[in-house]
Structures are given as C-alpha cells and as structure tokens.
Protein backbone atom coordinates (compact mmCIF):
# COMPACT_ATOMS: atom_id res chain seq x y z
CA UNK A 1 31.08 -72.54 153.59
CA UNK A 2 34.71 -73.42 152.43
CA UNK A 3 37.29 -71.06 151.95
CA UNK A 4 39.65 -71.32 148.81
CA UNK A 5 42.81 -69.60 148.22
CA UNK A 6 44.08 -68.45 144.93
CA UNK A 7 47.28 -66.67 143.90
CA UNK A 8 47.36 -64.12 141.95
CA UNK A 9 50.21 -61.99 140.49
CA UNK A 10 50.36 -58.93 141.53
CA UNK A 11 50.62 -57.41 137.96
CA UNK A 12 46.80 -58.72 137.47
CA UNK A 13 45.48 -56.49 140.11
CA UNK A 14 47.83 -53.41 139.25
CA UNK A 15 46.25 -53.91 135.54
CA UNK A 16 43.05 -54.30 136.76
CA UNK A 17 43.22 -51.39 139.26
CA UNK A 18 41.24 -53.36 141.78
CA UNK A 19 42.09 -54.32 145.56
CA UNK A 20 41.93 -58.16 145.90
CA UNK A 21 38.89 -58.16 147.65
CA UNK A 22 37.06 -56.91 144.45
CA UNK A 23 38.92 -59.22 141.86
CA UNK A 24 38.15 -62.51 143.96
CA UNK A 25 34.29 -60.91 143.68
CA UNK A 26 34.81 -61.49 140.16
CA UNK A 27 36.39 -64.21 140.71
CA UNK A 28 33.66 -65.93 141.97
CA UNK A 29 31.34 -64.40 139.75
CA UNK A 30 32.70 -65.25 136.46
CA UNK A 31 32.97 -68.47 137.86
CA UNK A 32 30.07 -69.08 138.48
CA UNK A 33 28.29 -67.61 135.54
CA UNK A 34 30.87 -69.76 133.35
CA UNK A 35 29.40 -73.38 135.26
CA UNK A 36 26.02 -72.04 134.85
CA UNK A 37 26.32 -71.45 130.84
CA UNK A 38 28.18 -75.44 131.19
CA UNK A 39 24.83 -76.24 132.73
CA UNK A 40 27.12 -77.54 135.75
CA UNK A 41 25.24 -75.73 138.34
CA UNK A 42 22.00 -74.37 138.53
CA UNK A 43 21.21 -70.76 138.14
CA UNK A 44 20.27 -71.14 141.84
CA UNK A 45 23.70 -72.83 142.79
CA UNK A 46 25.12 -70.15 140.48
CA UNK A 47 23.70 -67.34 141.70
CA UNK A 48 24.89 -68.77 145.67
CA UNK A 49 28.57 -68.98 144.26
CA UNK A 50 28.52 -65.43 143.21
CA UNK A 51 26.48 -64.39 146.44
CA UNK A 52 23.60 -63.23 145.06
CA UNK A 53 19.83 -63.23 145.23
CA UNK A 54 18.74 -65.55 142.15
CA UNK A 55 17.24 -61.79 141.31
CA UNK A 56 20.60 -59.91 141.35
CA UNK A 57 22.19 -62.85 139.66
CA UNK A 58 19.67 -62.76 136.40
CA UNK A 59 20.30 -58.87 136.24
CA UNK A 60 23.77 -59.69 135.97
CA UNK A 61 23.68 -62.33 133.29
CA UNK A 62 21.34 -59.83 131.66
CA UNK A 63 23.72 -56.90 132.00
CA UNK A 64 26.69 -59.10 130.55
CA UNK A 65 24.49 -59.90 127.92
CA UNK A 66 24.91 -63.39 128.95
CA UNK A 67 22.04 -65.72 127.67
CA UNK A 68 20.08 -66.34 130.89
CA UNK A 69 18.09 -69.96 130.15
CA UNK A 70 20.59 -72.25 129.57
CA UNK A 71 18.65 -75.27 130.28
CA UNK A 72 18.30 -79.00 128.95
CA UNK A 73 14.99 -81.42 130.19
CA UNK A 74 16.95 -82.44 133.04
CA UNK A 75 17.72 -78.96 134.56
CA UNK A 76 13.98 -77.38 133.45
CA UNK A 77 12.49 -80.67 135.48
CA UNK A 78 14.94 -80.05 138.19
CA UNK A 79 13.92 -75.96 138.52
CA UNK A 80 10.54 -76.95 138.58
CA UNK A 81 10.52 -79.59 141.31
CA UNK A 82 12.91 -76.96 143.48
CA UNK A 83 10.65 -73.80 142.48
C-alpha cells in the first residue's frame, strides 16, 4: 500500500478535538465515500480506501444517510462479473 502525507493546520484538529490519527481516518473515509458517489471507484475499491469490510462500509453510507447504489450499466455489469 502507498503512504500519503497531508498537512494539516493545527487549528483543524484543535476545532475538531481529534488526534491526527482519527482525522486522517476521516480523511480517508470521506474520501472515499466522495469517489464512490462520483462513481470513480467501486463501492468495493471504496470501501478498501476507507479500510473497511464492503459490510462496515454500506453501514456507514447508510448511517451518513449517504445514498448507497450509485451505479450506471457499466459499474452494475462490473459488480456482477466481480461478485
């Protein structure tokens, strides 16, 4: 796996009230759940960049109130020739 650094002010984790380990968690999380809605990755992909299950991943989106199928033919074809 790579590893990417990002700089943060400090003032974001003071206003957040979060150590840094827990703010690049959602980090990566809103990340990926923002590419999944774009339909860049796939809600497996997605759920890999947040390091999730798929599982843990869906409860997320569904806890965020996030709509969870965001697909178009191309990605339904692709989840069914991966599933």
């Amino acid at each position: 796996m790579t590893h990417v650094d990002v700089t943060v002010p400090e003032s974001l984790l003071a206003a957040l009230r979060k150590a840094p380990h827990e703010v690049a968690d959602e980090m990566r999380l809103a990340a990926a759940i923002h590419w999944y809605q774009q339909s860049a990755i796939s809600m497996a992909r997605a759920a890999e960049t947040a390091g999730m299950s798929r599982a843990e991943f869906l409860a997320e989106l569904a806890r965020r109130r996030v709509d969870v199928f965001v697909v178009d033919e191309q990605d339904l074809a692709r989840e069914l020739r991966d599933a």
